[in-house]
C-alpha atoms as a PDB file:
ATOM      1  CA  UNK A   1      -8.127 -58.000  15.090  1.00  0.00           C
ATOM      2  CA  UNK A   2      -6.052 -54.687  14.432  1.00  0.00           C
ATOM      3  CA  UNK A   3      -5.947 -52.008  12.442  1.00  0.00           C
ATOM      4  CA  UNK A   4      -2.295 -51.565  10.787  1.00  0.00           C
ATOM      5  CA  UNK A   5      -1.998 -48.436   8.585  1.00  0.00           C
ATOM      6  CA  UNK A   6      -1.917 -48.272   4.757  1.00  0.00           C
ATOM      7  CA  UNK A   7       1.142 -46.430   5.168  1.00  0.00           C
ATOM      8  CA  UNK A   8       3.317 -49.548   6.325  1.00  0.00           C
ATOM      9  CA  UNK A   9       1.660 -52.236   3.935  1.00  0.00           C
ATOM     10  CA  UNK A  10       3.554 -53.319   0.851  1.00  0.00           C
ATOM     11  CA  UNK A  11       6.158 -50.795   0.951  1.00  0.00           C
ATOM     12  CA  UNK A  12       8.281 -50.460  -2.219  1.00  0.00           C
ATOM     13  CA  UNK A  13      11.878 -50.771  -1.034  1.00  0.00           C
ATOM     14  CA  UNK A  14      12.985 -47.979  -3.139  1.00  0.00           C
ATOM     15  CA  UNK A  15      11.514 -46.052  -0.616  1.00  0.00           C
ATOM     16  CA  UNK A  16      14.457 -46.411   2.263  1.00  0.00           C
ATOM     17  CA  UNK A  17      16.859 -46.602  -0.249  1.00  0.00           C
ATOM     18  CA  UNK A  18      16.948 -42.717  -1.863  1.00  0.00           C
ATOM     19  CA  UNK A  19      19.979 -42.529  -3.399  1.00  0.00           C
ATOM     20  CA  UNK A  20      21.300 -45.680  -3.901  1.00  0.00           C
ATOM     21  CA  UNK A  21      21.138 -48.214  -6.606  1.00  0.00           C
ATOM     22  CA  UNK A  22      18.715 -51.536  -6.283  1.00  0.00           C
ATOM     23  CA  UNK A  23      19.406 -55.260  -6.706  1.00  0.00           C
ATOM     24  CA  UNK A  24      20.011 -57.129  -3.703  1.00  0.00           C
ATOM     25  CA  UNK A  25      17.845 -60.165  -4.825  1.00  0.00           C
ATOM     26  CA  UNK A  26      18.087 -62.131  -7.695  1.00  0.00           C
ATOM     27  CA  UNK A  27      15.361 -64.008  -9.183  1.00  0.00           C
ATOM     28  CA  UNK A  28      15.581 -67.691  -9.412  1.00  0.00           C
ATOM     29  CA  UNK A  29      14.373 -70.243 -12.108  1.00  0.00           C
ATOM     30  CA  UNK A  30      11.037 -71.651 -10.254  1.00  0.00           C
ATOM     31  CA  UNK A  31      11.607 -74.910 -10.711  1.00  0.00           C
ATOM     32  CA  UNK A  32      14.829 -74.920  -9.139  1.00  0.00           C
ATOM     33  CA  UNK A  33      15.057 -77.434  -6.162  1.00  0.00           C
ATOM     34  CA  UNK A  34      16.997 -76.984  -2.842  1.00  0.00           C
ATOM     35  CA  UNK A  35      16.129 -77.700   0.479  1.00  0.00           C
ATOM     36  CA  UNK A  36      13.955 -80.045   1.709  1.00  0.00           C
ATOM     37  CA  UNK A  37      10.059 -79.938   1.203  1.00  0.00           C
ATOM     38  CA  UNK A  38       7.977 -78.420   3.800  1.00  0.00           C
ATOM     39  CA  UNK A  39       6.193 -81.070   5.834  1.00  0.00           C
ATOM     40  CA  UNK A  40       2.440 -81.825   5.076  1.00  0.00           C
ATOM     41  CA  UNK A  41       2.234 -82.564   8.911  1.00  0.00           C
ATOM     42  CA  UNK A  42       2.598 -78.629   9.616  1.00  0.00           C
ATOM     43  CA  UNK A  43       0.432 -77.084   7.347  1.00  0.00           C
ATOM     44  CA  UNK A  44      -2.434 -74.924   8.650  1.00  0.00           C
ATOM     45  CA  UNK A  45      -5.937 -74.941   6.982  1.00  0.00           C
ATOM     46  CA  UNK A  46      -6.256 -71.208   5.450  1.00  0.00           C
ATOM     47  CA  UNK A  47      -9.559 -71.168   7.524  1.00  0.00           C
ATOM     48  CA  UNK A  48      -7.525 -72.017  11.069  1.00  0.00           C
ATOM     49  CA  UNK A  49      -5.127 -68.384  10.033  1.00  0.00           C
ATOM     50  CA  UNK A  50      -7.540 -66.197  12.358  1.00  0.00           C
ATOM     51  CA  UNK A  51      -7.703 -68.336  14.880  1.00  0.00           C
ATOM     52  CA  UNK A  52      -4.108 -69.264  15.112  1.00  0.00           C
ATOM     53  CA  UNK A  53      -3.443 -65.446  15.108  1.00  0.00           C
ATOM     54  CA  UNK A  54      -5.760 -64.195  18.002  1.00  0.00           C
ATOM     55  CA  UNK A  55      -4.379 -67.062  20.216  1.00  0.00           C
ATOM     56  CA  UNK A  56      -0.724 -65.973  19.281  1.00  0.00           C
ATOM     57  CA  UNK A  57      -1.675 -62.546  19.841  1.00  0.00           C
ATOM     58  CA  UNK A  58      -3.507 -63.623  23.457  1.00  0.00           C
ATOM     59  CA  UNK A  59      -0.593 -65.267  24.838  1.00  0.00           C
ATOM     60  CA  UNK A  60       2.268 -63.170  23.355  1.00  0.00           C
ATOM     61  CA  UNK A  61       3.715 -66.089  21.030  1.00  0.00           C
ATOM     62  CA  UNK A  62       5.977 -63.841  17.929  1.00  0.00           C
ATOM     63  CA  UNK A  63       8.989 -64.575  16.792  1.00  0.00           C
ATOM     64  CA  UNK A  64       9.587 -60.884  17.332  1.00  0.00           C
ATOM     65  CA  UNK A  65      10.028 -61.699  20.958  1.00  0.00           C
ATOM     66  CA  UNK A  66      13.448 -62.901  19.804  1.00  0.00           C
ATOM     67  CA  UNK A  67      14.794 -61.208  16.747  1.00  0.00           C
ATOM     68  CA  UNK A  68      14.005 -57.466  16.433  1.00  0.00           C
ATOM     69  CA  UNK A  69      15.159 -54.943  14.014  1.00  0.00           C
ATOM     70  CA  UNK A  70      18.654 -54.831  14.137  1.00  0.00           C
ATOM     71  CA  UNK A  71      21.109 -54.113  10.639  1.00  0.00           C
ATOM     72  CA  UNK A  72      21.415 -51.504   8.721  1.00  0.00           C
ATOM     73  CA  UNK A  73      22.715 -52.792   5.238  1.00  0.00           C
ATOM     74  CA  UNK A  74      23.038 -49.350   3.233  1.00  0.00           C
ATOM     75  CA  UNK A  75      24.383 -48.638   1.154  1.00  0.00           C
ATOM     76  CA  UNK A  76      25.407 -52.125   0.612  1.00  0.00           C
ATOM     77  CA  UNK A  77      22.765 -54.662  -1.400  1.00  0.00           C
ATOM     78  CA  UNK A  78      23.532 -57.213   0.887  1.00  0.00           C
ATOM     79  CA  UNK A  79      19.833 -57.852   2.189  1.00  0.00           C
ATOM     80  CA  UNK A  80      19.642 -61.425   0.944  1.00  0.00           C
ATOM     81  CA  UNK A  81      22.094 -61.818   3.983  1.00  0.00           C
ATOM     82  CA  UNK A  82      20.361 -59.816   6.687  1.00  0.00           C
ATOM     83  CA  UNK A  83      17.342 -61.502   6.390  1.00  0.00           C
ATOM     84  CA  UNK A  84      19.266 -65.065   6.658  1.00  0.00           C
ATOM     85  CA  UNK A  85      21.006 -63.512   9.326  1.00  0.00           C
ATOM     86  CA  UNK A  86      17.961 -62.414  10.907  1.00  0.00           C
ATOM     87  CA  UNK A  87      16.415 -65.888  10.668  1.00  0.00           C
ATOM     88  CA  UNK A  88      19.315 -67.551  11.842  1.00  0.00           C
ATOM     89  CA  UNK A  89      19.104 -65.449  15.164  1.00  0.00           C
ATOM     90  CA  UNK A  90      15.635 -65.693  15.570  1.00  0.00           C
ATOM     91  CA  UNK A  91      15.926 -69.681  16.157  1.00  0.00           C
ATOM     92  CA  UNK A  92      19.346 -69.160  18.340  1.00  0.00           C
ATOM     93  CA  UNK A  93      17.371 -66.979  20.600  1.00  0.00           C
ATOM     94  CA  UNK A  94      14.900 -68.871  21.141  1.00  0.00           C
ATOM     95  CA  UNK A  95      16.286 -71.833  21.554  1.00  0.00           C
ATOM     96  CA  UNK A  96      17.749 -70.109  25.108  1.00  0.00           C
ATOM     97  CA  UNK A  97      20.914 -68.985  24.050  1.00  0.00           C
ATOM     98  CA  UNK A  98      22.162 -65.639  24.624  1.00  0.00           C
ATOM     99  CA  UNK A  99      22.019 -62.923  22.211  1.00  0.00           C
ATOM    100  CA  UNK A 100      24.322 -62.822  19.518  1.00  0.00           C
ATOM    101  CA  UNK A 101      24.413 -60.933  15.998  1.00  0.00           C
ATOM    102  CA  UNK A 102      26.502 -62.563  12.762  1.00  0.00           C
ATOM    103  CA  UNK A 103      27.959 -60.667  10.047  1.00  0.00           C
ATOM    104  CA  UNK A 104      25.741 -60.414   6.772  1.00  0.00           C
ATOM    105  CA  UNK A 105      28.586 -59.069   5.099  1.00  0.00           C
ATOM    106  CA  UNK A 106      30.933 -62.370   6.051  1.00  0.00           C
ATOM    107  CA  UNK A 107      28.537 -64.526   3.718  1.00  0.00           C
ATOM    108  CA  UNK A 108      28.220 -61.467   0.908  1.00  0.00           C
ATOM    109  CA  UNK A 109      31.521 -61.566  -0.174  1.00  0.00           C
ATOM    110  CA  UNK A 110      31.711 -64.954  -0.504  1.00  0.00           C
ATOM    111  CA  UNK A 111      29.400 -65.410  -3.406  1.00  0.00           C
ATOM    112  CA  UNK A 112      29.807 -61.830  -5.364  1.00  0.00           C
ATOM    113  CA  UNK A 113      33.048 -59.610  -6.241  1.00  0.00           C
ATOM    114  CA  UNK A 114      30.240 -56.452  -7.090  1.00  0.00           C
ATOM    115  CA  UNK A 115      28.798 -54.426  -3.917  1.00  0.00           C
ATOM    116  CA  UNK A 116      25.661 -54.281  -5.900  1.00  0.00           C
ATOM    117  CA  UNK A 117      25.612 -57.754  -7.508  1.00  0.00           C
ATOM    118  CA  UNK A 118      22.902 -58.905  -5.245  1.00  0.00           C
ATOM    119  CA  UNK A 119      22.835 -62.444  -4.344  1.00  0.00           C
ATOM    120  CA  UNK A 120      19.916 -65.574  -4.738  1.00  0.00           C
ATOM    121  CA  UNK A 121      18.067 -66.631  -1.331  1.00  0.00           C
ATOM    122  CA  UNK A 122      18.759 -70.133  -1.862  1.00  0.00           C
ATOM    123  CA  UNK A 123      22.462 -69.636  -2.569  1.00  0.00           C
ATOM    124  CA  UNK A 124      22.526 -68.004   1.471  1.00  0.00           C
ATOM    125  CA  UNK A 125      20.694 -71.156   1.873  1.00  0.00           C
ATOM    126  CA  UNK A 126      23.213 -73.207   1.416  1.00  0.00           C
ATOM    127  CA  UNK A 127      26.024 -70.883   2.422  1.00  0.00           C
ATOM    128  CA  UNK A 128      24.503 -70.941   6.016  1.00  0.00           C
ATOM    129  CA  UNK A 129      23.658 -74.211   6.003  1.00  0.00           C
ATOM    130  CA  UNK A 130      27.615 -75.690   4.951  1.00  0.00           C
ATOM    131  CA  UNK A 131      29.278 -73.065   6.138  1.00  0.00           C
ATOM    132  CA  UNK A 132      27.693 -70.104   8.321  1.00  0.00           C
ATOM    133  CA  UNK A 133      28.468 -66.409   9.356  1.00  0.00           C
ATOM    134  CA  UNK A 134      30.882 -65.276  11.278  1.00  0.00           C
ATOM    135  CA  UNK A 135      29.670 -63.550  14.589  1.00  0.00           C
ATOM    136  CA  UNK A 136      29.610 -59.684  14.411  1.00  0.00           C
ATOM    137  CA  UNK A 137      32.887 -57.599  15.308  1.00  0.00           C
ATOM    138  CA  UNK A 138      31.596 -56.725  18.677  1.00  0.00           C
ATOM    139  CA  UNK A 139      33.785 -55.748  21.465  1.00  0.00           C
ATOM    140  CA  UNK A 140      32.555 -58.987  23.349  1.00  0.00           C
ATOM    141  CA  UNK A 141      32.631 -60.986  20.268  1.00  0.00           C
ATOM    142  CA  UNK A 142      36.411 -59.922  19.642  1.00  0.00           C
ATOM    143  CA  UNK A 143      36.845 -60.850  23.120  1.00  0.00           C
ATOM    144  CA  UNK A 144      34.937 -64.553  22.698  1.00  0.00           C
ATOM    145  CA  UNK A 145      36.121 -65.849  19.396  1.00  0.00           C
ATOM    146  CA  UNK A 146      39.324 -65.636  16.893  1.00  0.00           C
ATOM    147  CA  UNK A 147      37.401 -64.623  14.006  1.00  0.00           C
ATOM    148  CA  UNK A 148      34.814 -61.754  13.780  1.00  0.00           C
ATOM    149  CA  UNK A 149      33.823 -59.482  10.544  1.00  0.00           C
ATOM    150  CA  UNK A 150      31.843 -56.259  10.453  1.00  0.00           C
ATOM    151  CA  UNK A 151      28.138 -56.036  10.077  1.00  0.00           C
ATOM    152  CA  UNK A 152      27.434 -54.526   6.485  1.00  0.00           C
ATOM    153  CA  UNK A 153      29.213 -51.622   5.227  1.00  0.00           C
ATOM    154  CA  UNK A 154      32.155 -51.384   3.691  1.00  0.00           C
ATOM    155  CA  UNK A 155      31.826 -54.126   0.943  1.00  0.00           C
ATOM    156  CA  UNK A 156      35.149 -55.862   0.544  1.00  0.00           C
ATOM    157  CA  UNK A 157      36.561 -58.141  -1.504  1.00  0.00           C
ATOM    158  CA  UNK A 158      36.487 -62.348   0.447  1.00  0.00           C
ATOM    159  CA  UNK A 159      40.644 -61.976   0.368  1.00  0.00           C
ATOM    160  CA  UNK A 160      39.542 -59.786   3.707  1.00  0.00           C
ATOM    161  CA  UNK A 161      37.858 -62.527   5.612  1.00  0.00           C
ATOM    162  CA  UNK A 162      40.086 -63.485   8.234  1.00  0.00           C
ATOM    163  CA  UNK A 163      42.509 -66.223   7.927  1.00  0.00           C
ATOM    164  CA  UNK A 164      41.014 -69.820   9.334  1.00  0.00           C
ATOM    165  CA  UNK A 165      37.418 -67.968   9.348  1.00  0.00           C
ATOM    166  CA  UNK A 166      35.606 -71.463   8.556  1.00  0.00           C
ATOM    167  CA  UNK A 167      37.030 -72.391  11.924  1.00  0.00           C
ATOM    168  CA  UNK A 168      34.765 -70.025  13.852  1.00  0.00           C
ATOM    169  CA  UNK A 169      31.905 -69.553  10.932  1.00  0.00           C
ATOM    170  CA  UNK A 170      31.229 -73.577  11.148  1.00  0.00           C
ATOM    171  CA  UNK A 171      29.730 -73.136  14.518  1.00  0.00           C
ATOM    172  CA  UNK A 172      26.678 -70.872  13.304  1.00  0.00           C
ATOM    173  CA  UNK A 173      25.296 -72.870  10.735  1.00  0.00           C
ATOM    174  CA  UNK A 174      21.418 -74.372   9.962  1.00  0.00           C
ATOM    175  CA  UNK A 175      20.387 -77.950  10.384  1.00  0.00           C
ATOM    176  CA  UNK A 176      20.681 -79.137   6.833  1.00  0.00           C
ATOM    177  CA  UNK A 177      17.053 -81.362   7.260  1.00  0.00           C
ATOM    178  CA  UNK A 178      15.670 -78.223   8.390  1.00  0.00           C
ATOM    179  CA  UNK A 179      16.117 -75.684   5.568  1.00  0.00           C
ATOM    180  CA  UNK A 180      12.823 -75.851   4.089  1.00  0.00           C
ATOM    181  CA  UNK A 181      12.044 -74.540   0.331  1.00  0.00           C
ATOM    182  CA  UNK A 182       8.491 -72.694   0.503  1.00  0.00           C
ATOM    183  CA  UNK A 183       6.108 -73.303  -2.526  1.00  0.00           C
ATOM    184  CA  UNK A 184       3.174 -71.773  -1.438  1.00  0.00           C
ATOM    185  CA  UNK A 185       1.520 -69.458   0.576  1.00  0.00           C
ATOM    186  CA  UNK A 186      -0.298 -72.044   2.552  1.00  0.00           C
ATOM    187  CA  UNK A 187       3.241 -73.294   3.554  1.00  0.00           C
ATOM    188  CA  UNK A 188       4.767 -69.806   3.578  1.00  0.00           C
ATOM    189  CA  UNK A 189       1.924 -68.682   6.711  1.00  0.00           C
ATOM    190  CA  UNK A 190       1.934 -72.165   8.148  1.00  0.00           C
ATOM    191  CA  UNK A 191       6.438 -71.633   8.626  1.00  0.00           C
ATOM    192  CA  UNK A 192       5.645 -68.356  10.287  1.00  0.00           C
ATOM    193  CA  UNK A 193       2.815 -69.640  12.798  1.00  0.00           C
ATOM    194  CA  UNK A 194       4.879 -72.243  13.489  1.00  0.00           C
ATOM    195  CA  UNK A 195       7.181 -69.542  14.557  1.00  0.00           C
ATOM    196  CA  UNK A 196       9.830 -70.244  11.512  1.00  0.00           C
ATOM    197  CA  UNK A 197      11.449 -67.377   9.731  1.00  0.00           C
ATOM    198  CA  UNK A 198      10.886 -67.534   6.477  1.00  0.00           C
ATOM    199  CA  UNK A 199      13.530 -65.527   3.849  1.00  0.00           C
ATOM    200  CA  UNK A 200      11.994 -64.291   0.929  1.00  0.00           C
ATOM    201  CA  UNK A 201      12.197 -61.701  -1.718  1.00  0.00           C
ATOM    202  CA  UNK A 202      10.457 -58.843  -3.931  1.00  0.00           C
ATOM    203  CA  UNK A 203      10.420 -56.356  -5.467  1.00  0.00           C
ATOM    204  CA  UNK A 204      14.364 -56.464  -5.735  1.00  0.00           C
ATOM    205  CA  UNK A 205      14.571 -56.723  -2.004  1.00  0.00           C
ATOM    206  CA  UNK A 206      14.879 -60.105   0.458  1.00  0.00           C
ATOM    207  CA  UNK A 207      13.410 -59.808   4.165  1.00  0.00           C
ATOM    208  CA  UNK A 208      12.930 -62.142   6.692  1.00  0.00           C
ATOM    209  CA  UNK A 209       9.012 -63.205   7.875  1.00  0.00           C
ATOM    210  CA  UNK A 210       8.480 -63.353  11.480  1.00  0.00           C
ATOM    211  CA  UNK A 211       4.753 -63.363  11.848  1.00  0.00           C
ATOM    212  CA  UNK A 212       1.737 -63.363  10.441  1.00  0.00           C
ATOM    213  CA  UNK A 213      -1.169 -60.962  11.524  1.00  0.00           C
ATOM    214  CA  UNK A 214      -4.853 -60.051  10.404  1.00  0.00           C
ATOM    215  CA  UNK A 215      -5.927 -56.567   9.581  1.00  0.00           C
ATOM    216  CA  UNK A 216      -8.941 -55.235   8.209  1.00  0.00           C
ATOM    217  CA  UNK A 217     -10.118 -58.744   7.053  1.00  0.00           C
ATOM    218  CA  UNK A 218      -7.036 -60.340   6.015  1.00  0.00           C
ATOM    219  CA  UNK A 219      -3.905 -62.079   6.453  1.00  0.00           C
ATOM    220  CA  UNK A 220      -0.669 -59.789   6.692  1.00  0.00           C
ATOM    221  CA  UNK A 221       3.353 -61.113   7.079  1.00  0.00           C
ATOM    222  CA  UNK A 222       5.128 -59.067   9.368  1.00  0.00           C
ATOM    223  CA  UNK A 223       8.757 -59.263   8.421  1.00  0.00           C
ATOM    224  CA  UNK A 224      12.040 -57.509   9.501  1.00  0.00           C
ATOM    225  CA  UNK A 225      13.950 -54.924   6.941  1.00  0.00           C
ATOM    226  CA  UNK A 226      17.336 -54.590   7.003  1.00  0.00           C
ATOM    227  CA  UNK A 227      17.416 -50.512   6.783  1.00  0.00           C
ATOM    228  CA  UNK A 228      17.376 -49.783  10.253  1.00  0.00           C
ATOM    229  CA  UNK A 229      14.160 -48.779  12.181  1.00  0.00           C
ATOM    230  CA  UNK A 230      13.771 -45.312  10.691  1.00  0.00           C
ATOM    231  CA  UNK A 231      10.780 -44.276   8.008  1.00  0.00           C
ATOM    232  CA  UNK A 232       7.790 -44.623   9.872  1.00  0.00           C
ATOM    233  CA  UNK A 233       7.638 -48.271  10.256  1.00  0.00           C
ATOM    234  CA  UNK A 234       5.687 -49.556  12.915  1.00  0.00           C
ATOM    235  CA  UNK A 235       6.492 -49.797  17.296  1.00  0.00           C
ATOM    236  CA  UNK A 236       8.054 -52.701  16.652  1.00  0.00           C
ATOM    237  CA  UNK A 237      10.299 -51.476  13.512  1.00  0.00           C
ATOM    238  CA  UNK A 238       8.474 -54.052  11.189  1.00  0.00           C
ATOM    239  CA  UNK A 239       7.095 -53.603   8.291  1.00  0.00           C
ATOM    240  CA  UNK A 240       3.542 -55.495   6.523  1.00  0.00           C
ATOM    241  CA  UNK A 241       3.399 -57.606   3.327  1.00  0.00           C
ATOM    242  CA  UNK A 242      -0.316 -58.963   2.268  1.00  0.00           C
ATOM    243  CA  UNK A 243      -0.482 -61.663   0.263  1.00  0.00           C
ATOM    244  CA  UNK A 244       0.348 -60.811  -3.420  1.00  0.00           C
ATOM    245  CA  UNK A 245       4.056 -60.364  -1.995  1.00  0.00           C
ATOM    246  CA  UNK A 246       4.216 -63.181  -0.183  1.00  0.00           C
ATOM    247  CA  UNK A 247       7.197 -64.739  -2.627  1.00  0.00           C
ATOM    248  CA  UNK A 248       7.893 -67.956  -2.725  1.00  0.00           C
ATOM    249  CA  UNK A 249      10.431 -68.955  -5.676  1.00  0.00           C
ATOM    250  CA  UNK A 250      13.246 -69.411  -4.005  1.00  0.00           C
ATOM    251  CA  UNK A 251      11.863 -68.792  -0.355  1.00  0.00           C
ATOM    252  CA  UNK A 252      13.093 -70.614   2.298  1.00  0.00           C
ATOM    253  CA  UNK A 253      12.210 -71.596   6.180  1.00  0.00           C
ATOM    254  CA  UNK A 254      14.292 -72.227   8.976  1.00  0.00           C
ATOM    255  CA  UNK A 255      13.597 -74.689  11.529  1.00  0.00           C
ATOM    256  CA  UNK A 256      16.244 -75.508  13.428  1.00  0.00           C
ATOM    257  CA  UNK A 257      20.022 -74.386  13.641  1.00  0.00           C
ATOM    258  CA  UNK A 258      23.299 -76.363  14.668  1.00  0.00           C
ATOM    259  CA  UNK A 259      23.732 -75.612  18.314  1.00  0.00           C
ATOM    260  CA  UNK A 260      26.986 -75.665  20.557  1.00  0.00           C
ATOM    261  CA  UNK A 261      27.963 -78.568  23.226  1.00  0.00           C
ATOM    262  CA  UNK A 262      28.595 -75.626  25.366  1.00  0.00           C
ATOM    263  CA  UNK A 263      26.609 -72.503  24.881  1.00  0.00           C
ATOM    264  CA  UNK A 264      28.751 -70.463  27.220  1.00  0.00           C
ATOM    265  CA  UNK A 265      31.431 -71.333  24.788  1.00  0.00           C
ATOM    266  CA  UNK A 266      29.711 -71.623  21.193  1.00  0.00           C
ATOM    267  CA  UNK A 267      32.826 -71.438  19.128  1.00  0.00           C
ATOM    268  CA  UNK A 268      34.044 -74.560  21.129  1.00  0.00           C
ATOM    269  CA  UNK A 269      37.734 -74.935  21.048  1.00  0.00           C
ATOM    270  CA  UNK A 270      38.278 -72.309  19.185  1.00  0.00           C
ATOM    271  CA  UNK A 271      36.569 -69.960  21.372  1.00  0.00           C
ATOM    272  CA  UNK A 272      39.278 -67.408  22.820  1.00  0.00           C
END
């Protein structure tokens, strides 16, 4: 169906980094359970992938359309928080409301004292889904809520987090019944073509699935980085993972997020 180029397949994450140390992701025990179990309901047969592809691809259907590249976490190892970050905004968008970026670094610091501790996918998981981000220190954000935090860099101990920050962060949460754990790659392509981010690492690095795609006779994740758009990555700024990388102890999907009575007003009462 297309013809992506070596060059952007199963790119070593090292490679953006020169310079700077590794260890953003943590490994996980296997076994270890949070989240709830992807439904049976929305799996996709393996032989269905193509199809479900070219009929994406026909009518324009990507969760690309609403989350594009965006952060830029050097030289910070924060990446298990970009690509939550990334998922949660994905579902915000396109669930109609207007475009708004939260601060990886505001759920970093939360769970690490180290700039290059790294940090366990589930662990944002959960951090998302009791607590959430803080929107990013925007001029327009400063101007529509009381508590904003910068996107990556510097790292910082939590003492910096605003004062009262769970009073603005408790508005961008996820749906707690629809944080999903992914334990396969049957589930792991069936999130994405059900147009659910899915936040996984390798490799040392965590990213955040947005599609899935088929190239030169098989089944490729398309997934945002969190190292800007430079390094010959693709039009769109994404990167390609085939299957061996497809991750899935301690991967996770998001479905829905907690949305606002008034989306003009998203922070609620505590909106400025």
């Amino acid at each position: 169906m297309t013809n992506i180029s070596p060059s952007l397949i199963d790119v070593d994450p090292d490679q953006w980094r020169p310079g700077h140390p590794f260890g953003g992701f943590i490994e996980t025990e296997e076994d270890r359970s949070f989240g709830s179990a992807f439904p049976d309901a929305l799996l996709i047969p393996r032989r269905e992938w193509k199809d479900r592809i070219r009929q994406r691809k026909e009518y324009g259907v990507s969760l690309l359309n609403y989350a594009m590249p965006k952060n830029d976490q050097t030289p910070e190892s924060s990446c298990v928080y970009n690509a939550t970050e990334a998922a949660w905004r994905a579902i915000w968008i396109k669930c109609g409301y207007p475009e708004l970026h939260l601060s990886p670094m505001s759920g970093y610091i939360r769970v690490t004292r180290r700039r290059h501790s790294g940090s366990y996918m589930w662990e944002a998981g959960e951090q998302l889904r009791d607590y959430g981000l803080l929107p990013e220190n925007t001029t327009e954000n400063k101007r529509l809520f009381h508590h904003t935090f910068h996107q990556n860099t510097p790292f910082v101990q939590r003492e910096r987090l605003p004062d009262g920050w769970e009073e603005t962060a408790q508005h961008f949460r996820a749906d707690p019944d629809d944080w999903m754990r992914i334990d396969s790659s049957e589930q792991f392509a069936s999130a994405v073509l059900n147009d659910f981010p899915v936040v996984y690492g390798r490799r040392g690095h965590s990213i955040c699935a947005m599609d899935l795609v088929w190239s030169r006779g098989k089944p490729l994740i398309e997934y945002l980085d969190s190292y800007g758009t430079k390094g010959g990555r693709s039009e769109r700024g994404t990167l390609y993972d085939s299957e061996s990388r497809w991750a899935t102890g301690g991967a996770w999907a998001l479905r829905a997020v907690r949305l606002p009575d008034d989306p003009d007003r998203p922070a609620g009462d505590d909106g400025k």
